[in-house]
Protein backbone atom coordinates (compact mmCIF):
# COMPACT_ATOMS: atom_id res chain seq x y z
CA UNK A 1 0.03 -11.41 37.92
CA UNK A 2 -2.98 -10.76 35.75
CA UNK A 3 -3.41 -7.51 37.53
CA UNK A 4 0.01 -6.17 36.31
CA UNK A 5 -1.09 -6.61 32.12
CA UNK A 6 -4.98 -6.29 32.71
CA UNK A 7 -4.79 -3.04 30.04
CA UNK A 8 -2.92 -1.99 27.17
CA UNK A 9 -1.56 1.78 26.64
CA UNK A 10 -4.47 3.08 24.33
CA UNK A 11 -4.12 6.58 22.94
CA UNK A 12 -7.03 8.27 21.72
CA UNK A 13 -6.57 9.32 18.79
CA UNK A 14 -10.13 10.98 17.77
CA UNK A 15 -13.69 10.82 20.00
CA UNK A 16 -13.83 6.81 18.89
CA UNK A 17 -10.61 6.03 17.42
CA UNK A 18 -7.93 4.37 19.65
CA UNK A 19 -5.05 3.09 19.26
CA UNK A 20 -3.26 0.72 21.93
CA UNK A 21 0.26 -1.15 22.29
CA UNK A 22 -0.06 -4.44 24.82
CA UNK A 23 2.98 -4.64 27.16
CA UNK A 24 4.52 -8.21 27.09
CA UNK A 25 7.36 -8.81 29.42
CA UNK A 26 8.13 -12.53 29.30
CA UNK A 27 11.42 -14.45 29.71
CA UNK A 28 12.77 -15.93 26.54
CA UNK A 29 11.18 -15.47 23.06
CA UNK A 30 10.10 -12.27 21.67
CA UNK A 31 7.66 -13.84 19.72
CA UNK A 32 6.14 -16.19 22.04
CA UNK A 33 2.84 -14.99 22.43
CA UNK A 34 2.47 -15.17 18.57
CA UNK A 35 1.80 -18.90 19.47
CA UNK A 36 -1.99 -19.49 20.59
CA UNK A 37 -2.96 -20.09 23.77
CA UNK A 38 0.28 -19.71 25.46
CA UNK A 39 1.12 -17.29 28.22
CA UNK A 40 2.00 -14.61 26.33
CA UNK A 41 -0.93 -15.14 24.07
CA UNK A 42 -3.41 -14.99 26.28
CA UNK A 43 -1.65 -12.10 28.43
CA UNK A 44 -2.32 -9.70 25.12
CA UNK A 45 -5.59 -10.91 24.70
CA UNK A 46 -6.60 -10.39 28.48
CA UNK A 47 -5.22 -7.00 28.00
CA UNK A 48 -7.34 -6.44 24.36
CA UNK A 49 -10.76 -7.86 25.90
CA UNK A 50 -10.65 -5.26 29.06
CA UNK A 51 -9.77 -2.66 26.94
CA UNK A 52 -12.23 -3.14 24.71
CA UNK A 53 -14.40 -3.01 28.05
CA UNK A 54 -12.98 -0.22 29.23
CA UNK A 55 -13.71 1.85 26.21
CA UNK A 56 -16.19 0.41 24.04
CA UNK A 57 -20.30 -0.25 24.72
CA UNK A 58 -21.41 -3.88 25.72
CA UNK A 59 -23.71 -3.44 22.55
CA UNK A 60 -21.01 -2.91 20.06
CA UNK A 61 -19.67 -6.08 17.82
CA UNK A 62 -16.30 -6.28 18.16
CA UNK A 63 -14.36 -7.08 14.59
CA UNK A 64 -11.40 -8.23 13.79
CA UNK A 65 -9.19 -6.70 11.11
CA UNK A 66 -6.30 -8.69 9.56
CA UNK A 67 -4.07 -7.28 6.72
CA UNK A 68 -1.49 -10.33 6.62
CA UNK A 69 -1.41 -13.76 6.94
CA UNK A 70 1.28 -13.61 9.51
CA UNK A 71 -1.51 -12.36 11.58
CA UNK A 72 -3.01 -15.54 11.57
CA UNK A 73 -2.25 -15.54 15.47
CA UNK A 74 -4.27 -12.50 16.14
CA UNK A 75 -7.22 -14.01 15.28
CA UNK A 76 -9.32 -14.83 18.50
CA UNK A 77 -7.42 -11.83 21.02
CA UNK A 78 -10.07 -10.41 20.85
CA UNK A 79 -12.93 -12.54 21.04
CA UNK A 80 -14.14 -11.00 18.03
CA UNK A 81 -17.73 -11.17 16.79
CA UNK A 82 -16.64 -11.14 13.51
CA UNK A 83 -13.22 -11.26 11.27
CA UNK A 84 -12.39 -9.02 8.34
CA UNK A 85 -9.22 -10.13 5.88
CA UNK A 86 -8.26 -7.54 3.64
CA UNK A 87 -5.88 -9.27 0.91
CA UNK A 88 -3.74 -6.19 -0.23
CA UNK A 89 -0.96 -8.71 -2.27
CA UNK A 90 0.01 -11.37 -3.25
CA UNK A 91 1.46 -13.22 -0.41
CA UNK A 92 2.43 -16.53 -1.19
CA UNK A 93 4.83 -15.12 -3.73
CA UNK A 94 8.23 -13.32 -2.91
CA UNK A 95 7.81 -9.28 -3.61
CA UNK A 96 11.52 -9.56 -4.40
CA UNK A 97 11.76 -12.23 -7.19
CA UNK A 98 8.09 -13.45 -7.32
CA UNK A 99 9.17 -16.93 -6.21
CA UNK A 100 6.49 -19.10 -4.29
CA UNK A 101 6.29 -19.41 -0.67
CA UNK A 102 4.48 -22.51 0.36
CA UNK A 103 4.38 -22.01 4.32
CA UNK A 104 2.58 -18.39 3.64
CA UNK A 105 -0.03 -19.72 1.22
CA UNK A 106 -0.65 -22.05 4.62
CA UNK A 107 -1.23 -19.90 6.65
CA UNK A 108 -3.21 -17.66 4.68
CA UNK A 109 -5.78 -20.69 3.84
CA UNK A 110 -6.25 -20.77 7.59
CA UNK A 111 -6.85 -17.32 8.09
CA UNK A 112 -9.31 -17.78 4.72
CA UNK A 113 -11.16 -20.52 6.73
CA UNK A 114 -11.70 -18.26 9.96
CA UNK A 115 -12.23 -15.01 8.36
CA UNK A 116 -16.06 -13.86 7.92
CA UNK A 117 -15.31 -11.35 5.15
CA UNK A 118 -12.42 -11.11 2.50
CA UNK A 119 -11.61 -8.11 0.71
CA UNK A 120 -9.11 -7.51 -1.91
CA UNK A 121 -7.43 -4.80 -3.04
CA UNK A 122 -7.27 -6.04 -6.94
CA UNK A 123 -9.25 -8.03 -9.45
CA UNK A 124 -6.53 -10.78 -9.64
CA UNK A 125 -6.53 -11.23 -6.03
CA UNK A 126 -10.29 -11.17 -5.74
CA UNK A 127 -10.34 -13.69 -8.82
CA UNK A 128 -8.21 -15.94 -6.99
CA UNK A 129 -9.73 -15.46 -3.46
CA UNK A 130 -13.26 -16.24 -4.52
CA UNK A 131 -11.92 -19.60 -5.66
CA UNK A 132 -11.04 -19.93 -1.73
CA UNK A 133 -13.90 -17.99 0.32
CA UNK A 134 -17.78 -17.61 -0.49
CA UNK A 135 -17.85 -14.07 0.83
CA UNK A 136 -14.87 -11.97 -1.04
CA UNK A 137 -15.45 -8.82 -2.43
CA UNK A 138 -13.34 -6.10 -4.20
CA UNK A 139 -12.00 -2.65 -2.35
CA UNK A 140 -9.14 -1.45 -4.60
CA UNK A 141 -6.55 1.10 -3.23
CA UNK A 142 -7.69 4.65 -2.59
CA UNK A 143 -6.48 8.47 -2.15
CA UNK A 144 -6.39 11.49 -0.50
CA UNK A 145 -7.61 13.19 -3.44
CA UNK A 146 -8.25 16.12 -2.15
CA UNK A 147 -4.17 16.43 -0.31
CA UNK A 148 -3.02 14.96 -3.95
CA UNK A 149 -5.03 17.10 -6.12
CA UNK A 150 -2.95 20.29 -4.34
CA UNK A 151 -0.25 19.44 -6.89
CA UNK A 152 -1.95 20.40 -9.92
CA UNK A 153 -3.05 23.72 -9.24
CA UNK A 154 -1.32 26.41 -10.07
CA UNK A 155 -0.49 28.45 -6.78
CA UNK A 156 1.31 24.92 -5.18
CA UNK A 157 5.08 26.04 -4.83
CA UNK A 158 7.48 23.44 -5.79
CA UNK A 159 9.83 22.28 -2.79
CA UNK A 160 13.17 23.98 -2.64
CA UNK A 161 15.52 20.91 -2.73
CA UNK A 162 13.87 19.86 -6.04
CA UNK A 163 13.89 22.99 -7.34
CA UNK A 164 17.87 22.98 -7.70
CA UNK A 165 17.30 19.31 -9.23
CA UNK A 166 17.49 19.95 -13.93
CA UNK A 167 14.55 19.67 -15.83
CA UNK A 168 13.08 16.94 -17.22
CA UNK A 169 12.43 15.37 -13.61
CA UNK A 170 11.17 11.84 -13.67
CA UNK A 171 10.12 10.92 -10.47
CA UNK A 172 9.05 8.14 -8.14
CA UNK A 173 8.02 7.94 -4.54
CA UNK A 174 7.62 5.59 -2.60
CA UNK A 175 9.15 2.66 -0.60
CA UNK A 176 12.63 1.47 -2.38
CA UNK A 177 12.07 -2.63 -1.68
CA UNK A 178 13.04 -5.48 -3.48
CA UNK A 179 9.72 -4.97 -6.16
CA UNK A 180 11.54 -1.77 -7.76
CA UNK A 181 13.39 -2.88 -10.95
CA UNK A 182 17.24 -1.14 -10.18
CA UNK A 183 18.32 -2.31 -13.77
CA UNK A 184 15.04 -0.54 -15.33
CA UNK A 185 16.25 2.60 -13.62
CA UNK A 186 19.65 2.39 -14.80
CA UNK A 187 18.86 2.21 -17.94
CA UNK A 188 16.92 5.38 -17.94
CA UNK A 189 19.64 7.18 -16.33
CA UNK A 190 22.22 6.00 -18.95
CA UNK A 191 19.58 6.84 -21.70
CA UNK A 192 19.73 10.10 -21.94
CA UNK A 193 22.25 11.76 -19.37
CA UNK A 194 20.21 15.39 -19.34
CA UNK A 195 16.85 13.54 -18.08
CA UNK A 196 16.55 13.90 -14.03
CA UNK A 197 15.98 10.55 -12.26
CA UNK A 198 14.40 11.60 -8.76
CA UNK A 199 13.33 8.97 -6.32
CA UNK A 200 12.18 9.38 -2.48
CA UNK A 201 10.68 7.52 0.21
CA UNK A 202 12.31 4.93 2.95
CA UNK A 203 14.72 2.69 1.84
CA UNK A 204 14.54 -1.10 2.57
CA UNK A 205 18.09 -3.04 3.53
CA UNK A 206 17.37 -5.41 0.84
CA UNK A 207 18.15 -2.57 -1.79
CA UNK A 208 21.09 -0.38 -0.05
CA UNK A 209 23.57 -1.21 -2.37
CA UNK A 210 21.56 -1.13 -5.31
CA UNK A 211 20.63 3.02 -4.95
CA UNK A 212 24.40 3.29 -4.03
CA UNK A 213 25.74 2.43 -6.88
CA UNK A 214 22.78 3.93 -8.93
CA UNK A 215 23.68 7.39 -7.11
CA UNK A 216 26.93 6.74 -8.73
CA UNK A 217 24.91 8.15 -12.11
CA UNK A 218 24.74 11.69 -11.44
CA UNK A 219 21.50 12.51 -12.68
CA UNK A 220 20.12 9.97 -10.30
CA UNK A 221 19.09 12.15 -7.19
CA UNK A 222 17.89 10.70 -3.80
CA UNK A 223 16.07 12.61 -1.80
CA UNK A 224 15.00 10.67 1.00
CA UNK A 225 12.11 10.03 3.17
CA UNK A 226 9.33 13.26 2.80
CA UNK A 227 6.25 13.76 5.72
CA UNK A 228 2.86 13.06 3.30
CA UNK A 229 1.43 16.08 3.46
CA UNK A 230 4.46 17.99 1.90
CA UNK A 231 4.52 15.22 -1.10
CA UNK A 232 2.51 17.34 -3.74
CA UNK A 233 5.17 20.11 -3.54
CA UNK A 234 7.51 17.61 -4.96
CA UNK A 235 4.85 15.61 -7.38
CA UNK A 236 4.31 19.15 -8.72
CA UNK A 237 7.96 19.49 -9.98
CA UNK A 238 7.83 15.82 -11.53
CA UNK A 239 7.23 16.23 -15.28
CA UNK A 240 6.54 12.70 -15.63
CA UNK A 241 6.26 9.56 -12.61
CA UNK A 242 7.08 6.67 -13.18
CA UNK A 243 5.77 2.69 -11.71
CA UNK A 244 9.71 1.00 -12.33
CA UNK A 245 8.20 -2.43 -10.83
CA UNK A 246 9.82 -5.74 -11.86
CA UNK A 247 7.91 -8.27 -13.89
CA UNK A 248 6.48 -11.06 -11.34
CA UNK A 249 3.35 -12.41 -10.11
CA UNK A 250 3.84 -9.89 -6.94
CA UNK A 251 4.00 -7.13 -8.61
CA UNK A 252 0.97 -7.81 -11.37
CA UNK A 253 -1.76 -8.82 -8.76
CA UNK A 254 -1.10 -5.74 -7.21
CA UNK A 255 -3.61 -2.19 -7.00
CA UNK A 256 -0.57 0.51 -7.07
CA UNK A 257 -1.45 2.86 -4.47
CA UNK A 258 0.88 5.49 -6.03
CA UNK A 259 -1.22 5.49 -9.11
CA UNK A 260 -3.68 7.17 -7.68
CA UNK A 261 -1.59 9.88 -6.03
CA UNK A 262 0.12 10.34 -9.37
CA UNK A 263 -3.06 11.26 -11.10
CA UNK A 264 -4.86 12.76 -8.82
CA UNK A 265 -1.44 15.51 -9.27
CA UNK A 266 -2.28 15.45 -12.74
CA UNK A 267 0.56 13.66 -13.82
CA UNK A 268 1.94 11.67 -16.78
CA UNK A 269 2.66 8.24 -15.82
CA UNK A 270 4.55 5.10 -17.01
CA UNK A 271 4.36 1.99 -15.63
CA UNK A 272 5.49 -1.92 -16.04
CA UNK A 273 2.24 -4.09 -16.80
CA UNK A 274 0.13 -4.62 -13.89
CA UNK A 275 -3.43 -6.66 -15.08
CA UNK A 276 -4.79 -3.81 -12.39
CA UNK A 277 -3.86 -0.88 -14.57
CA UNK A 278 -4.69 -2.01 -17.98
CA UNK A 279 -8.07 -0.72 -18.54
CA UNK A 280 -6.22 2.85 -18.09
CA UNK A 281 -4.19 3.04 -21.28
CA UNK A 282 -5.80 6.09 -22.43
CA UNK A 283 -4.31 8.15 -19.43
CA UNK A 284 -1.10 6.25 -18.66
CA UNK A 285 1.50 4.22 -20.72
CA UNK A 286 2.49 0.40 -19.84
CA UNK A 287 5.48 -0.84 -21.15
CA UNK A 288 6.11 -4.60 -21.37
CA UNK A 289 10.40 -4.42 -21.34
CA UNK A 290 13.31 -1.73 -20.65
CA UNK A 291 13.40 -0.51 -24.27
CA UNK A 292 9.55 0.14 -24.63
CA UNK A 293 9.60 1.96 -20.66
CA UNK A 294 12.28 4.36 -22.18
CA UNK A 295 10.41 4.94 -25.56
CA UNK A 296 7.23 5.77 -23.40
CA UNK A 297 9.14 8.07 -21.03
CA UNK A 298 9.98 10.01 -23.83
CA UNK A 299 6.59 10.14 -24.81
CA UNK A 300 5.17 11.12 -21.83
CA UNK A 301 7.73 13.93 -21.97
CA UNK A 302 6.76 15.12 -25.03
CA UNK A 303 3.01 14.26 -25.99
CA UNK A 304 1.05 14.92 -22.97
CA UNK A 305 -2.54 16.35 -24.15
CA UNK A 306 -4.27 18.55 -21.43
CA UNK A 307 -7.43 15.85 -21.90
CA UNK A 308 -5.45 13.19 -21.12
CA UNK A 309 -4.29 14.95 -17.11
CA UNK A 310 -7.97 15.79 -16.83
CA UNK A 311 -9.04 12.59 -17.47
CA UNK A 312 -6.19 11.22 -15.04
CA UNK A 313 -7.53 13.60 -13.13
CA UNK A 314 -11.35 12.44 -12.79
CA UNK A 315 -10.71 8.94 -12.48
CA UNK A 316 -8.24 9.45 -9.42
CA UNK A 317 -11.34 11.54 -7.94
CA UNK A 318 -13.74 8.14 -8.19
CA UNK A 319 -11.00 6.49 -6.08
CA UNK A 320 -11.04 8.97 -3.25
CA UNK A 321 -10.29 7.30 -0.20
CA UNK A 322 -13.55 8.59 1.63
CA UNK A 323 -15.82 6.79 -0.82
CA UNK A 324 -14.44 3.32 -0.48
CA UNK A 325 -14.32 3.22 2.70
CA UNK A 326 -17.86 3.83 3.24
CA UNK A 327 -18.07 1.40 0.60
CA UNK A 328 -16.23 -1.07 2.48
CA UNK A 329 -17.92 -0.04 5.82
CA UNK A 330 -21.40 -0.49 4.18
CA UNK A 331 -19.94 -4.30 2.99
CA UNK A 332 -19.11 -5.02 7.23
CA UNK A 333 -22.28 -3.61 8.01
CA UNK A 334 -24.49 -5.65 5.72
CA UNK A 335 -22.76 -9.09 6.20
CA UNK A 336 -23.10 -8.11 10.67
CA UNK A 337 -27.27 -7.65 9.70
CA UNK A 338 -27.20 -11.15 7.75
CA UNK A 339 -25.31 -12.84 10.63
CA UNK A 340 -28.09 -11.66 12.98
CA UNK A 341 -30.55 -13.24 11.10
């Protein structure tokens, strides 16, 4: 039997990048081998420890690397040498309504107590974390500057289908969930009815009736899920993105990865408060309610200083996903050479 699931299907992806999918086929629960040590459990982990074999060097520590503390079970298929946790949100709170979920902030503990390394991808999170770990450190969100930056130069054509969208555009992309504020963007649409209120990206269940009936508005313009590398033709038409989060403890411990694309297209941007953020007021509004999110948009439309995008600009650059990482990498590396000693 062993025989049949001794390897996953690993695809190689790049000269040492892999990526594999285990093959379970077991009678009864789907997620059985989520619980440790039962068959299914240790099927995926036989299958993870002779790939690893099969395509790694004896030499070579093998690390763990857990985004979620429903991962908790993943922790030990490997046989890891070593276990990263990188805390990208809040967790134990609802991103819908910011409410508390006990049984998460369990399981998370747990995964605090067997991880080796924490990093988070905020100050509030890494605040809260240290409280809870002895080695946490900070790694906020990143971008592909260079991809992003296309946006704000002047030869970048902007996409067709947004092209036959009115100016002013305000525009957000990314994924429609239960943190976007529907009322927020209502408002704006009602506000004034010549503004353009442009949103994209993949839309969650949770939210399928609220951008119905906000499509009943009709300057409210969906226009679906985009490939990433074609998203600066469409930030380029935006004259002003917008952050439309809800006000919870979700949303404010969070490190907005569309921030950093918005800038780094040299955009005007207006967000709900997020304790991340506020350090950038110079380049980007926050406004604490509906009234004061309109007021800014308006703004933002009219009082944008060609200092203020270039500063934007240079502090999306210092966030370029190629630095942190070796930052991060360089944080692994130096905690594996203090576990050898």
């Amino acid at each position: 039997m062993w025989g049949l699931f001794s390897f996953l299907r690993a695809e190689c992806l790049n000269k040492n990048l892999y990526v594999g999918t285990p093959i379970v086929w077991i009678p009864g629960r789907w997620k059985q081998w989520h619980e440790r040590g039962s068959i299914g459990w240790k099927i995926v982990s036989r299958q993870i420890q002779k790939t690893i074999q099969k395509i790694g060097n004896k030499t070579n520590k093998v690390i763990s690397w857990i985004y979620r503390p429903e991962q908790l079970h993943c922790v030990g298929l490997a046989k890891e040498d070593f276990t990263v946790y990188e805390c990208y949100d809040e967790y134990s709170l609802s991103h819908i309504d910011g409410t508390f979920r006990p049984e998460v902030e369990d399981e998370e503990n747990k995964l605090l107590e067997k991880a080796d390394l924490v990093f988070t991808a905020s100050h509030a999170l890494f605040e809260s974390r240290k409280k809870k770990h002895s080695n946490v450190h900070y790694a906020p969100n990143g971008v592909d500057f260079k991809l992003f930056n296309q946006a704000a130069l002047d030869n970048l054509p902007v996409a067709n289908d947004l092209k036959k969208i009115p100016l002013p555009r305000i525009g957000f992309i990314g994924n429609l969930c239960g943190r976007i504020d529907f009322n927020l963007l209502e408002k704006i649409a009602l506000h004034n009815k010549k503004w353009s209120v442009v949103l994209m990206g993949p839309v969650e269940r949770e939210v399928e009736k609220d951008l119905n009936s906000l499509q009943q508005q009709g300057n409210v313009h969906y226009l679906g899920y985009k490939p990433r590398e074609i998203l600066p033709q469409y930030l380029k038409g935006f004259d002003v993105c917008i952050l439309p989060f809800k006000r919870h403890g979700w949303n404010e411990h969070s490190n907005p990865l569309k921030l950093w694309e918005y800038l780094s297209a040299g955009k005007p941007v207006v967000s709900t408060p997020i304790k991340e953020i506020e350090t950038l007021q110079e380049v980007i509004w926050l406004a604490k309610d509906h009234e004061e999110f309109i007021s800014a948009l308006s703004k933002a439309l009219h009082e944008v200083k060609e200092r203020q995008t270039a500063s934007g600009i240079e502090i999306a650059r210092k966030h370029s996903w190629d630095d942190l990482t070796c930052n991060m990498f360089e944080t692994v590396k130096k905690c594996l050479d203090e576990q050898r000693t």
